[in-house]
C-alpha atoms as a PDB file:
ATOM      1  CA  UNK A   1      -4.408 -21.262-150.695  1.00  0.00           C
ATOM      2  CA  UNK A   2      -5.556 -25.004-150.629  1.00  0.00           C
ATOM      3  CA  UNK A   3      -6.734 -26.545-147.297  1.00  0.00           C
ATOM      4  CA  UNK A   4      -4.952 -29.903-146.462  1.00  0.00           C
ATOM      5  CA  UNK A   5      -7.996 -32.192-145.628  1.00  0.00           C
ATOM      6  CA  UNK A   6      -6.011 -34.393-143.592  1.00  0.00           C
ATOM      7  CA  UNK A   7      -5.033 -31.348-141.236  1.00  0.00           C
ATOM      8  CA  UNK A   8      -8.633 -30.411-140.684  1.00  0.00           C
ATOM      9  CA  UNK A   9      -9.563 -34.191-139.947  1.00  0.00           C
ATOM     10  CA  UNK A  10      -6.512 -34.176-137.284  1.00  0.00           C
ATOM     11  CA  UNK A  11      -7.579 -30.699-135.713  1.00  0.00           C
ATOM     12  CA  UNK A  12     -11.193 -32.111-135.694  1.00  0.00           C
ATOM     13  CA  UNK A  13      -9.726 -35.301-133.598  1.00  0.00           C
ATOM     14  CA  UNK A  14      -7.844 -33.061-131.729  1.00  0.00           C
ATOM     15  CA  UNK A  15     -10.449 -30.998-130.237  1.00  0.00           C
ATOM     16  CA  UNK A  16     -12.814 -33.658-130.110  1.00  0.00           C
ATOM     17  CA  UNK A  17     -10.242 -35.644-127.980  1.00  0.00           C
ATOM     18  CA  UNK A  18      -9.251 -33.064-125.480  1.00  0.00           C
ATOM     19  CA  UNK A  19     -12.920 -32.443-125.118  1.00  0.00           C
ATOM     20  CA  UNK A  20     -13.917 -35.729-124.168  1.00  0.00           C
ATOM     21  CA  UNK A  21     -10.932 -36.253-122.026  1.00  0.00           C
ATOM     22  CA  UNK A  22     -11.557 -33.208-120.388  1.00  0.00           C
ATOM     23  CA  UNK A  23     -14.939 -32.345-120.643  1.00  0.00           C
ATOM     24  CA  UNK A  24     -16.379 -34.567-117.528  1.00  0.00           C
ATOM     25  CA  UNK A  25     -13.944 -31.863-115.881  1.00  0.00           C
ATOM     26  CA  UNK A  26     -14.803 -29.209-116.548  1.00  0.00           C
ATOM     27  CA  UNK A  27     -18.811 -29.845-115.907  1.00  0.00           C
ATOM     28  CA  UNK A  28     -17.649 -30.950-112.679  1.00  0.00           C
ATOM     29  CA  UNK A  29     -15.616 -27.623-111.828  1.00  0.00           C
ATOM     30  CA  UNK A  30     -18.915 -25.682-113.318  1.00  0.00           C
ATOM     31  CA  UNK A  31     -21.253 -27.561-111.362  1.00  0.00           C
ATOM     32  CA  UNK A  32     -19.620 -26.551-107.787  1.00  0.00           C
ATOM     33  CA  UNK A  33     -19.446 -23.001-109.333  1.00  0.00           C
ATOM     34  CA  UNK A  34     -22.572 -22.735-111.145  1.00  0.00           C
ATOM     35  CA  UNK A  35     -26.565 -23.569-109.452  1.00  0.00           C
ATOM     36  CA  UNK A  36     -26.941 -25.954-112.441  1.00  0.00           C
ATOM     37  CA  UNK A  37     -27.441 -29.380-112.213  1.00  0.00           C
ATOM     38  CA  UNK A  38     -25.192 -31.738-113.878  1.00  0.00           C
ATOM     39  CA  UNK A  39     -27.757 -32.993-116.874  1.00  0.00           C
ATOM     40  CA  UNK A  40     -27.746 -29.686-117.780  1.00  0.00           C
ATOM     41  CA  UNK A  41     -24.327 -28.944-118.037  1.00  0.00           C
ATOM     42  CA  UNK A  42     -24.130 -32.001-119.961  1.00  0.00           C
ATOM     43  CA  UNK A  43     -26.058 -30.569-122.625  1.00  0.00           C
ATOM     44  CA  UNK A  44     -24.284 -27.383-122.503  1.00  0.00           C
ATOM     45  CA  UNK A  45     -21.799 -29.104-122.894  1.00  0.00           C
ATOM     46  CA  UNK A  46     -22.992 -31.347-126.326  1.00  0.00           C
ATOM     47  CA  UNK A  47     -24.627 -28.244-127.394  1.00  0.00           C
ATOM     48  CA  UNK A  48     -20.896 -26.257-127.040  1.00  0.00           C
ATOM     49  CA  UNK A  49     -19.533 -28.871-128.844  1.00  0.00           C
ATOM     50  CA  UNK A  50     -21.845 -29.436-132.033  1.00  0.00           C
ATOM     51  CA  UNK A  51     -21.612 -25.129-132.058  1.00  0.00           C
ATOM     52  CA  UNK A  52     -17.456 -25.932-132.199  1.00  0.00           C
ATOM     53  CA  UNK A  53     -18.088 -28.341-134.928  1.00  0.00           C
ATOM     54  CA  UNK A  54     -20.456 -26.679-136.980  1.00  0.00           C
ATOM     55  CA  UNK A  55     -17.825 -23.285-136.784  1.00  0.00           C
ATOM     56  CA  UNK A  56     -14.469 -25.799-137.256  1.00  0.00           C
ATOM     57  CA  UNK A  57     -16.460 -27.275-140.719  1.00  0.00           C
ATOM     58  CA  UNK A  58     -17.862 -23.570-141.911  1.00  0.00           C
ATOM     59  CA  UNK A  59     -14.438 -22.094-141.786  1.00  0.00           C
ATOM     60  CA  UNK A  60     -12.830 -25.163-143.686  1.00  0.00           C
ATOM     61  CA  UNK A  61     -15.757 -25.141-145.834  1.00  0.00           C
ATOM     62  CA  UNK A  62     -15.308 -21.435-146.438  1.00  0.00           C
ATOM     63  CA  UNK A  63     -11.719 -21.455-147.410  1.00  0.00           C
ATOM     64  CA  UNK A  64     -12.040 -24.053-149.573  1.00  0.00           C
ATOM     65  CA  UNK A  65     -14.764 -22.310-151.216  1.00  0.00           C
ATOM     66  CA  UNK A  66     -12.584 -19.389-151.515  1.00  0.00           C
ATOM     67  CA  UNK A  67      -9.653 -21.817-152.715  1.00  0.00           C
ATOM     68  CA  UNK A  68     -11.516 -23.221-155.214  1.00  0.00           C
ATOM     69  CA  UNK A  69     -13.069 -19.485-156.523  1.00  0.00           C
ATOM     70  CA  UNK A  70      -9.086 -18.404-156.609  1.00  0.00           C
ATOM     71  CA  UNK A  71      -8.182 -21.666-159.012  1.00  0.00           C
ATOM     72  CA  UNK A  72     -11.094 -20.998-161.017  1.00  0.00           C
ATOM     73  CA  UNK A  73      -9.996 -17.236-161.323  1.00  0.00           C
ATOM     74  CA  UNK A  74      -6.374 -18.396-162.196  1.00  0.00           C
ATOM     75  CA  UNK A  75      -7.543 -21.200-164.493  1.00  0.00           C
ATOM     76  CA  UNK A  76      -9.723 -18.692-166.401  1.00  0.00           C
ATOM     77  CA  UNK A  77      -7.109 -15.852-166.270  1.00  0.00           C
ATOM     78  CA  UNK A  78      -4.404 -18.578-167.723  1.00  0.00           C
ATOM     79  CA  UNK A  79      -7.256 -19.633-170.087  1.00  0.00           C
ATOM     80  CA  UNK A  80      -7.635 -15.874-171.402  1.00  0.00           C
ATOM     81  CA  UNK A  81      -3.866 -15.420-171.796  1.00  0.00           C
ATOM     82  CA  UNK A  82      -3.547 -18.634-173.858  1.00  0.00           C
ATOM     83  CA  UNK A  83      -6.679 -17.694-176.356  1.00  0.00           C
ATOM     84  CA  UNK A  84      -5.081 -14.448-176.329  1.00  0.00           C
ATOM     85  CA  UNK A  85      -1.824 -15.721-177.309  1.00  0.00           C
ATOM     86  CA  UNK A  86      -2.873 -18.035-179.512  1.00  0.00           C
ATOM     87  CA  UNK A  87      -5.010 -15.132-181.315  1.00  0.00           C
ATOM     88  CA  UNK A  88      -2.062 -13.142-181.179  1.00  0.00           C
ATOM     89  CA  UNK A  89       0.248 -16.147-183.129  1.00  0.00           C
ATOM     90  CA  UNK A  90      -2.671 -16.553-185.507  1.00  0.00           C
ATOM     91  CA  UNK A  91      -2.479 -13.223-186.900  1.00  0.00           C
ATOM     92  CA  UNK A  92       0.959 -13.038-186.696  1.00  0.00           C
ATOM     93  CA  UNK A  93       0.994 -16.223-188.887  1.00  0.00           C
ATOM     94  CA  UNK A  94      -1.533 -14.787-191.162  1.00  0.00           C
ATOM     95  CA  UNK A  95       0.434 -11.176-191.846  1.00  0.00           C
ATOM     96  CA  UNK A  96       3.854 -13.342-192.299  1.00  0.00           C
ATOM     97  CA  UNK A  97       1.578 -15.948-194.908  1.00  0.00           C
ATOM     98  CA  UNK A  98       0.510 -12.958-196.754  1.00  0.00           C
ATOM     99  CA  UNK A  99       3.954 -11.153-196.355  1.00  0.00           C
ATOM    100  CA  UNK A 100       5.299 -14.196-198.056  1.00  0.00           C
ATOM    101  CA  UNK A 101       2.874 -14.098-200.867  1.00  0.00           C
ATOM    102  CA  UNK A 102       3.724 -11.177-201.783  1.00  0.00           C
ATOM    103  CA  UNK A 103       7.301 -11.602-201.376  1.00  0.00           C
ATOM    104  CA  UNK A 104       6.950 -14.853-203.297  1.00  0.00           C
ATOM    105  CA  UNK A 105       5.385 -12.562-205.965  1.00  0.00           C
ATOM    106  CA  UNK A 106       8.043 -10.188-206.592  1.00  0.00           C
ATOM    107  CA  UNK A 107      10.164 -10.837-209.715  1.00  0.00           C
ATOM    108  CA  UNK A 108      13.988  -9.866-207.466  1.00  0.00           C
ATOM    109  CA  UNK A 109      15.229 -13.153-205.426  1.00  0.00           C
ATOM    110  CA  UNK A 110      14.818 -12.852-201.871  1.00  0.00           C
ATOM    111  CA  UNK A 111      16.715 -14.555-199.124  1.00  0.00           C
ATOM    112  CA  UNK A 112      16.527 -14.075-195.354  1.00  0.00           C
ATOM    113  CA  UNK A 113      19.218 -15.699-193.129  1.00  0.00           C
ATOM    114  CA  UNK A 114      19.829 -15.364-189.232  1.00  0.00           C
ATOM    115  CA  UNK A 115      22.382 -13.087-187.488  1.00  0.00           C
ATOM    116  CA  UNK A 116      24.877 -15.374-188.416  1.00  0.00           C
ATOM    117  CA  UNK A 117      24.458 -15.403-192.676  1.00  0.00           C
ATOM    118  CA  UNK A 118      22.374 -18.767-192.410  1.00  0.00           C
ATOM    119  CA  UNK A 119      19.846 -19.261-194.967  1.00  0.00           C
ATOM    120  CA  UNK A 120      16.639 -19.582-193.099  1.00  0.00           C
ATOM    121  CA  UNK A 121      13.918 -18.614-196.177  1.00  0.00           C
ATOM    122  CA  UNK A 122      13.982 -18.208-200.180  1.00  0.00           C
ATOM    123  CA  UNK A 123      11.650 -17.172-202.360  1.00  0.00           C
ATOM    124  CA  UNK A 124      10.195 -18.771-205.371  1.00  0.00           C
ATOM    125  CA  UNK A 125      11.887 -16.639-208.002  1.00  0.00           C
ATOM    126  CA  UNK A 126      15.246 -17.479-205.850  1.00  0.00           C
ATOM    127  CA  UNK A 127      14.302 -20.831-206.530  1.00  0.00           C
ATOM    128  CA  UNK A 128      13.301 -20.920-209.843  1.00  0.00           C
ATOM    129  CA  UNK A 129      16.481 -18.970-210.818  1.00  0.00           C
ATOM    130  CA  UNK A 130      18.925 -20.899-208.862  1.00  0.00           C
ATOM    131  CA  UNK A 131      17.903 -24.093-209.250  1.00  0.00           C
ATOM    132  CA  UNK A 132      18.530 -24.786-205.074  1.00  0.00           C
ATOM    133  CA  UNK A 133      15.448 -25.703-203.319  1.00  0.00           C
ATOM    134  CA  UNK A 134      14.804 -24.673-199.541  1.00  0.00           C
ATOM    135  CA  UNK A 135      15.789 -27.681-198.128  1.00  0.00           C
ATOM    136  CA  UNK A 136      19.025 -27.690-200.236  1.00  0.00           C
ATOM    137  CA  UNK A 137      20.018 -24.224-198.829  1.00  0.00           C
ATOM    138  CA  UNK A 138      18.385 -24.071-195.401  1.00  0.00           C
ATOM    139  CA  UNK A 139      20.560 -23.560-192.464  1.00  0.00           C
ATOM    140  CA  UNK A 140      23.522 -22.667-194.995  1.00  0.00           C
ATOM    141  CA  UNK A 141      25.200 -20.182-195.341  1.00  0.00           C
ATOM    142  CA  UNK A 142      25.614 -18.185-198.746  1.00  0.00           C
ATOM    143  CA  UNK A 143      28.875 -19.535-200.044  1.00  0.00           C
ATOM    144  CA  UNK A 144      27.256 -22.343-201.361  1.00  0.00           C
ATOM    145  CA  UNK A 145      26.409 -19.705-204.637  1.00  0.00           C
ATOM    146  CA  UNK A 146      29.879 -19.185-204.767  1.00  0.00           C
ATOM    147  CA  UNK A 147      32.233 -20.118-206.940  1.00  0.00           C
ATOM    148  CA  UNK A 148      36.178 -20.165-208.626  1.00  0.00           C
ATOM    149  CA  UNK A 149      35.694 -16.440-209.763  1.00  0.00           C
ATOM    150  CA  UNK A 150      34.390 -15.355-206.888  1.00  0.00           C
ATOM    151  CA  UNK A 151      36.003 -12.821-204.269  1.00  0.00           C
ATOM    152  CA  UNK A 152      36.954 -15.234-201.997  1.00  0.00           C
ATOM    153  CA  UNK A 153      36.755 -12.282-199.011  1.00  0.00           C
ATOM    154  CA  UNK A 154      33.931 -10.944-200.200  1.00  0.00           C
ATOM    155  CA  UNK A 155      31.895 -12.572-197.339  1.00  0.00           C
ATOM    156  CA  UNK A 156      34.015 -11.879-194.563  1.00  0.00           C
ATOM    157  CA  UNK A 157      33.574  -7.795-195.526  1.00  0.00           C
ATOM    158  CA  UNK A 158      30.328  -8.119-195.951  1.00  0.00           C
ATOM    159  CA  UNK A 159      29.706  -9.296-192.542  1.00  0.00           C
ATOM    160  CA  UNK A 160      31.887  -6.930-191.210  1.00  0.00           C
ATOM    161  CA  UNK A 161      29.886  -4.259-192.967  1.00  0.00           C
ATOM    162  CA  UNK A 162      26.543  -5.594-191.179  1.00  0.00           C
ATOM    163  CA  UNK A 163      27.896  -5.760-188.188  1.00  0.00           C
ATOM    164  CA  UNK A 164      28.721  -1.632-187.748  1.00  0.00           C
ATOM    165  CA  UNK A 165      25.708  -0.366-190.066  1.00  0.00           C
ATOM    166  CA  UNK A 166      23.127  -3.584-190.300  1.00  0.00           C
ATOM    167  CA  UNK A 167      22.937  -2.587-193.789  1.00  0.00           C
ATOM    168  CA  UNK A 168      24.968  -2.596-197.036  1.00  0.00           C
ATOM    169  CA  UNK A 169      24.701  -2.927-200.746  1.00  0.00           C
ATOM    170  CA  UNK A 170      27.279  -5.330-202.455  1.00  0.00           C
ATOM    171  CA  UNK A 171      28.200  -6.683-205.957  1.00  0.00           C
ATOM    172  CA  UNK A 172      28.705 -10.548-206.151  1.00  0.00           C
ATOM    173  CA  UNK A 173      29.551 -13.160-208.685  1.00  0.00           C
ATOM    174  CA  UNK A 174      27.386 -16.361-207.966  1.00  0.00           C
ATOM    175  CA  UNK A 175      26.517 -19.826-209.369  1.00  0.00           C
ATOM    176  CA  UNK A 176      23.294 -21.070-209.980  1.00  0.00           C
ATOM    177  CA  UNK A 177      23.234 -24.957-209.352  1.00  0.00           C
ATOM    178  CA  UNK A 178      24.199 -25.589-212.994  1.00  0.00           C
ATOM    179  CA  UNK A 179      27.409 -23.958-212.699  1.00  0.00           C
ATOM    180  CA  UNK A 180      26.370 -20.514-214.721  1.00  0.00           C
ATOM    181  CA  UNK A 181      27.881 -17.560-213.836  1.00  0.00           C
ATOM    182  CA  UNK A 182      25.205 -14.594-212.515  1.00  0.00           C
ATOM    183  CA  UNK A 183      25.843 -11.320-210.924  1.00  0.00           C
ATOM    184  CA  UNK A 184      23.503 -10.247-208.172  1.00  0.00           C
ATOM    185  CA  UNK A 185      23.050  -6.283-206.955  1.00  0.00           C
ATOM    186  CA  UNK A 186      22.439  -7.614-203.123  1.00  0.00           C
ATOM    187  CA  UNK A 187      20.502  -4.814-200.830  1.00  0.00           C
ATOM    188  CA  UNK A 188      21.173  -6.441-197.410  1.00  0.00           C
ATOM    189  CA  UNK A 189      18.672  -5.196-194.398  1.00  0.00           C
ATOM    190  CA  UNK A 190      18.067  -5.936-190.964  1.00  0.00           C
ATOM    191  CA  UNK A 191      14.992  -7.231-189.155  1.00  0.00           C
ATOM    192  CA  UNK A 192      14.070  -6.245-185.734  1.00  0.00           C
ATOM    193  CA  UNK A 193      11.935  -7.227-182.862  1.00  0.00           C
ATOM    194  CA  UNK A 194       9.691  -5.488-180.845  1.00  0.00           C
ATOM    195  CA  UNK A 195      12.400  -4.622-178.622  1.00  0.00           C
ATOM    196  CA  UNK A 196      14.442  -3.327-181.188  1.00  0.00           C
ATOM    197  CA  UNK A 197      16.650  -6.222-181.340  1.00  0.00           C
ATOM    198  CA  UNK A 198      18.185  -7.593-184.245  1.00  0.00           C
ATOM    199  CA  UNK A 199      17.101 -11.491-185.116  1.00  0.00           C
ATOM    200  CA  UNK A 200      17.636 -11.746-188.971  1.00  0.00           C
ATOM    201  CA  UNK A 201      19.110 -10.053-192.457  1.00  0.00           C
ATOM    202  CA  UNK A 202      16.456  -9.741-195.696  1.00  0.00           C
ATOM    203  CA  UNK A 203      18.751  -9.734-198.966  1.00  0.00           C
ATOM    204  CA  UNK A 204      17.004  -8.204-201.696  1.00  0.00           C
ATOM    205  CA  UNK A 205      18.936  -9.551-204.847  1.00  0.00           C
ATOM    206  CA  UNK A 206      18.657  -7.846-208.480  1.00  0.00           C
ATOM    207  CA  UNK A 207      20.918 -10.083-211.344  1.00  0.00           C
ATOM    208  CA  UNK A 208      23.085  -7.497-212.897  1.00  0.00           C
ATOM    209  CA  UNK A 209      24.583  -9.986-215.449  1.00  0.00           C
ATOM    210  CA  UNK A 210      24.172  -7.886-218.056  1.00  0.00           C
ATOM    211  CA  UNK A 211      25.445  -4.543-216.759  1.00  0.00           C
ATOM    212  CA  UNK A 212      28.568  -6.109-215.624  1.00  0.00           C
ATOM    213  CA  UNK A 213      28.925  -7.751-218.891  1.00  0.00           C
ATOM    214  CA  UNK A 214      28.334  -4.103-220.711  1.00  0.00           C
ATOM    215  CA  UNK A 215      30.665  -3.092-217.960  1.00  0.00           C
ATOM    216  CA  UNK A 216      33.287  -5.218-218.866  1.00  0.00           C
ATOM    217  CA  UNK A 217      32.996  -4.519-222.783  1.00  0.00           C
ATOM    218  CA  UNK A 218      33.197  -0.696-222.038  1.00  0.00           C
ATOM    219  CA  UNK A 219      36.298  -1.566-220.353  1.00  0.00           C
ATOM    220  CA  UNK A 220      37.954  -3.242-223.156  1.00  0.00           C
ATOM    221  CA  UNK A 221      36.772  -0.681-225.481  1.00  0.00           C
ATOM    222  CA  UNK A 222      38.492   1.519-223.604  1.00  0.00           C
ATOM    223  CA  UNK A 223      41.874  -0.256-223.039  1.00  0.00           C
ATOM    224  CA  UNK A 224      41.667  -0.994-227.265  1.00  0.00           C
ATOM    225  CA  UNK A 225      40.870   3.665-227.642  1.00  0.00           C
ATOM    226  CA  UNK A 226      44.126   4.120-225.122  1.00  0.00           C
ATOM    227  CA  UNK A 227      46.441   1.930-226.874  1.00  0.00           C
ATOM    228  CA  UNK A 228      45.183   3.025-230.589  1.00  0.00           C
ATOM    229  CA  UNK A 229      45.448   6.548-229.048  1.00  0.00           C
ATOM    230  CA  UNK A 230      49.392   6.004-227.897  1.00  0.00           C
ATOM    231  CA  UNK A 231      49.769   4.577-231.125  1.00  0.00           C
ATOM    232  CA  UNK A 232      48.751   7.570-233.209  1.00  0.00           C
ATOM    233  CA  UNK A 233      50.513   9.770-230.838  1.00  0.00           C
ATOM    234  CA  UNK A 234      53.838   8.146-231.279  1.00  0.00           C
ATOM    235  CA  UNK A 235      53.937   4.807-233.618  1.00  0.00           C
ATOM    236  CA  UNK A 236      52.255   6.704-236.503  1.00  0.00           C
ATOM    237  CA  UNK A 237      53.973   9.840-235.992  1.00  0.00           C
ATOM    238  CA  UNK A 238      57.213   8.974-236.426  1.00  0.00           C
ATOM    239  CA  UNK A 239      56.742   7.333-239.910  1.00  0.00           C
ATOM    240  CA  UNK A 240      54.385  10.127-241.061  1.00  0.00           C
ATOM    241  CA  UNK A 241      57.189  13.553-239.652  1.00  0.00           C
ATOM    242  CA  UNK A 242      60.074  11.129-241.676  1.00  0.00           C
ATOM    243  CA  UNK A 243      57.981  11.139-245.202  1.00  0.00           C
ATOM    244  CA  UNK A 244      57.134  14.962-244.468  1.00  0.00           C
ATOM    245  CA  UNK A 245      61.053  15.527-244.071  1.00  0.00           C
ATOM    246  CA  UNK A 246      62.252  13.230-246.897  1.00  0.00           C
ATOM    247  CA  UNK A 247      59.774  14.799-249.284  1.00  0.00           C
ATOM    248  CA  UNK A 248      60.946  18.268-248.318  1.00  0.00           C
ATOM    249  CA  UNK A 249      64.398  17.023-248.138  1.00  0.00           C
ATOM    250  CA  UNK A 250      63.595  15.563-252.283  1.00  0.00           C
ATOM    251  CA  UNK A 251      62.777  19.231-253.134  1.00  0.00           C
ATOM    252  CA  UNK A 252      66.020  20.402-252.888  1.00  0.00           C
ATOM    253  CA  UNK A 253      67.744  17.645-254.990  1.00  0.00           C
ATOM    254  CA  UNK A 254      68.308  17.372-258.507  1.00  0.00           C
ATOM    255  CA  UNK A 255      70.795  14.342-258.747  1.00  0.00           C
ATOM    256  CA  UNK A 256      69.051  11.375-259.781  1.00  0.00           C
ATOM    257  CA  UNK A 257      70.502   9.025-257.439  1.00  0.00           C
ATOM    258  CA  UNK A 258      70.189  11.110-254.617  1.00  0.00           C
ATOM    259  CA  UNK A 259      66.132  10.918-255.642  1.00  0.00           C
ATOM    260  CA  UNK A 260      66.392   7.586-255.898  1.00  0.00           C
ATOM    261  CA  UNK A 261      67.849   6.817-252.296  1.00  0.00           C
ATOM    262  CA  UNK A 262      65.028   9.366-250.960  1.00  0.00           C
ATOM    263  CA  UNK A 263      62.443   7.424-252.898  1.00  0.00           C
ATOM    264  CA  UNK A 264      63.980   4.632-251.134  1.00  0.00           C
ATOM    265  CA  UNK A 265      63.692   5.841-247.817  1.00  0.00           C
ATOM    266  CA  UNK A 266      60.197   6.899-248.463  1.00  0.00           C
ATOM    267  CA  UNK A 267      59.102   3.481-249.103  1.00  0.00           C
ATOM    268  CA  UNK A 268      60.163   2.296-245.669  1.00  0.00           C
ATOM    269  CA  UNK A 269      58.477   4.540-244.283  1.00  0.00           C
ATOM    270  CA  UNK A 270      55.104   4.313-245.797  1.00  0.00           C
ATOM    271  CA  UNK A 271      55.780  -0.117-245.320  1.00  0.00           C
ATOM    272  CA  UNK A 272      56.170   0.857-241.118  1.00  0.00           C
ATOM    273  CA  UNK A 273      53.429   3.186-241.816  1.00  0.00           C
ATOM    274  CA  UNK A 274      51.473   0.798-243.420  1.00  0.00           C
ATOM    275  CA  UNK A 275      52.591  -1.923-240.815  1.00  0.00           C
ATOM    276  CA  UNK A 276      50.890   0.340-238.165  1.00  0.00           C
ATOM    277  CA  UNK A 277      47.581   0.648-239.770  1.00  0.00           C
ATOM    278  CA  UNK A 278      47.201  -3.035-240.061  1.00  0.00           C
ATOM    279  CA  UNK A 279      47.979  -3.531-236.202  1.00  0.00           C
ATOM    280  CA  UNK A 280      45.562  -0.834-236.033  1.00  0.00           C
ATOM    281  CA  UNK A 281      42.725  -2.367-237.958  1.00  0.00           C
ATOM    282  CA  UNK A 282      43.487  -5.990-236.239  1.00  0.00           C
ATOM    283  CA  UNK A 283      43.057  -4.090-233.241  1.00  0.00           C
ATOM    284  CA  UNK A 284      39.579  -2.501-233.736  1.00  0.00           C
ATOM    285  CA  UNK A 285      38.373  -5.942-235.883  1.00  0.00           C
ATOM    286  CA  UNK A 286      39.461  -8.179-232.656  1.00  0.00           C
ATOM    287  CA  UNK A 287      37.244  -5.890-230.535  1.00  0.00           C
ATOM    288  CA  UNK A 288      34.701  -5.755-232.998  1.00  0.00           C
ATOM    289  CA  UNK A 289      34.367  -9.689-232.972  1.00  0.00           C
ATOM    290  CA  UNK A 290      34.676  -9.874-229.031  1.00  0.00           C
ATOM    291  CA  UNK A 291      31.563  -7.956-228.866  1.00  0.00           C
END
């Protein structure tokens, strides 16, 4: 605790007051009690009083002292807690630099946003895919990727996923700046303090163009197998059973025109037959060329 100077000066006056006032007094009072003569008591009494002094400026001198040890303590204690601290941001600062590196390294885009699904950090093959810059995405959310074809609530589930599980892996059509059409594999993660509190996502993003392109090909391939497979099923059947039956039927006839309206009704059917087979060809050709 720091000594007010001006409440030692005022004690000192104090004191020094009272004992001049009533000093004369007090030797006088002594003197009738005392075989002392009054010179003496006189110096007594300067002696008392220099004694007072000397104790009254120790003890301020003293706590001062000790004041001025306790500030120094403080000062260096604060001192030590900044270098530490500052020690403790340094490293901190060089483990994040040389987390980014690598990060920046890595050939799958990377983007970390805050609890709320703003954009806070990219990394260099996010940029160099995209086309956005930091600056052009920071403090953004994710929709800016988006685009006409893309699920319009896919970003309201995915934040409903993160907020039960923290984690979730999700499919999404984006846009790079250009306007081209990319599909990203996102693995979305969350980062916690040291008090096990969550302060930011990490979206690890693989493009999965391709696959879904492959994907969607498969898919057509198989909608083109289905309807050639109803068709032989039923379309081709029919045409094929009525030829089967008219040729049987032809066996048992000997009258000419009789033949000849059978060979009639043969040749319709081998036309739809034939009328069939084209669709079918068109069918497989049209896929063919898609591809």
């Amino acid at each position: 605790m720091r000594i007010n100077p001006l409440k030692i000066v005022l004690l000192y006056f104090l004191i020094s007051l009272c004992w001049i006032l009533l000093g004369s007094v007090v030797v006088d009072m002594l003197h009738s009690w005392l075989p002392f003569s009054k010179d003496k008591l006189e110096v007594i009494k300067g002696v008392l009083f220099i004694s007072l002094t000397a104790l009254l400026l120790y003890f301020a001198i003293n706590r001062q002292g000790e004041a001025a040890d306790r500030l120094r303590k403080s000062e260096h204690e604060k001192l030590q807690q900044l270098y530490d601290t500052e020690k403790e941001l340094n490293q901190s600062l060089k483990e994040n630099q040389k987390l980014a590196e690598v990060i920046d390294r890595i050939h799958n885009m990377v983007v970390i946003t805050d609890t709320y699904g703003r954009v806070s950090w990219v990394n260099q093959t996010f940029i160099n895919f995209t086309g956005y810059q930091l600056e052009d995405i920071q403090g953004k959310t994710t929709d800016l990727l988006h685009g006409p074809e893309t699920d319009k609530k896919l970003q309201h589930k995915i934040m409903g996923v993160l907020e039960t599980s923290h984690h979730g892996v999700f499919e999404v059509l984006n846009y790079t700046r250009s306007g081209t059409k990319y599909w990203v594999e996102m693995t979305i993660s969350g980062i916690y303090n040291e008090q096990n509190e969550l302060i930011r996502y990490i979206s690890i993003q693989n493009v999965i163009t391709e696959r879904k392109l492959s994907e969607a090909k498969l898919q057509q391939q198989n909608r083109i197998l289905r309807k050639m497979s109803w068709t032989n099923s039923h379309a081709i059947r029919k045409p094929v059973a009525s030829i089967i039956s008219l040729v049987e039927l032809s066996k048992q006839m000997s009258d000419p025109d009789e033949l000849n309206a059978i060979h009639g009704l043969i040749g319709i059917c081998a036309a739809e037959l034939d009328e069939i087979t084209r669709e079918v060809s068109k069918m497989m050709s049209d896929s063919i060329l898609k591809e």
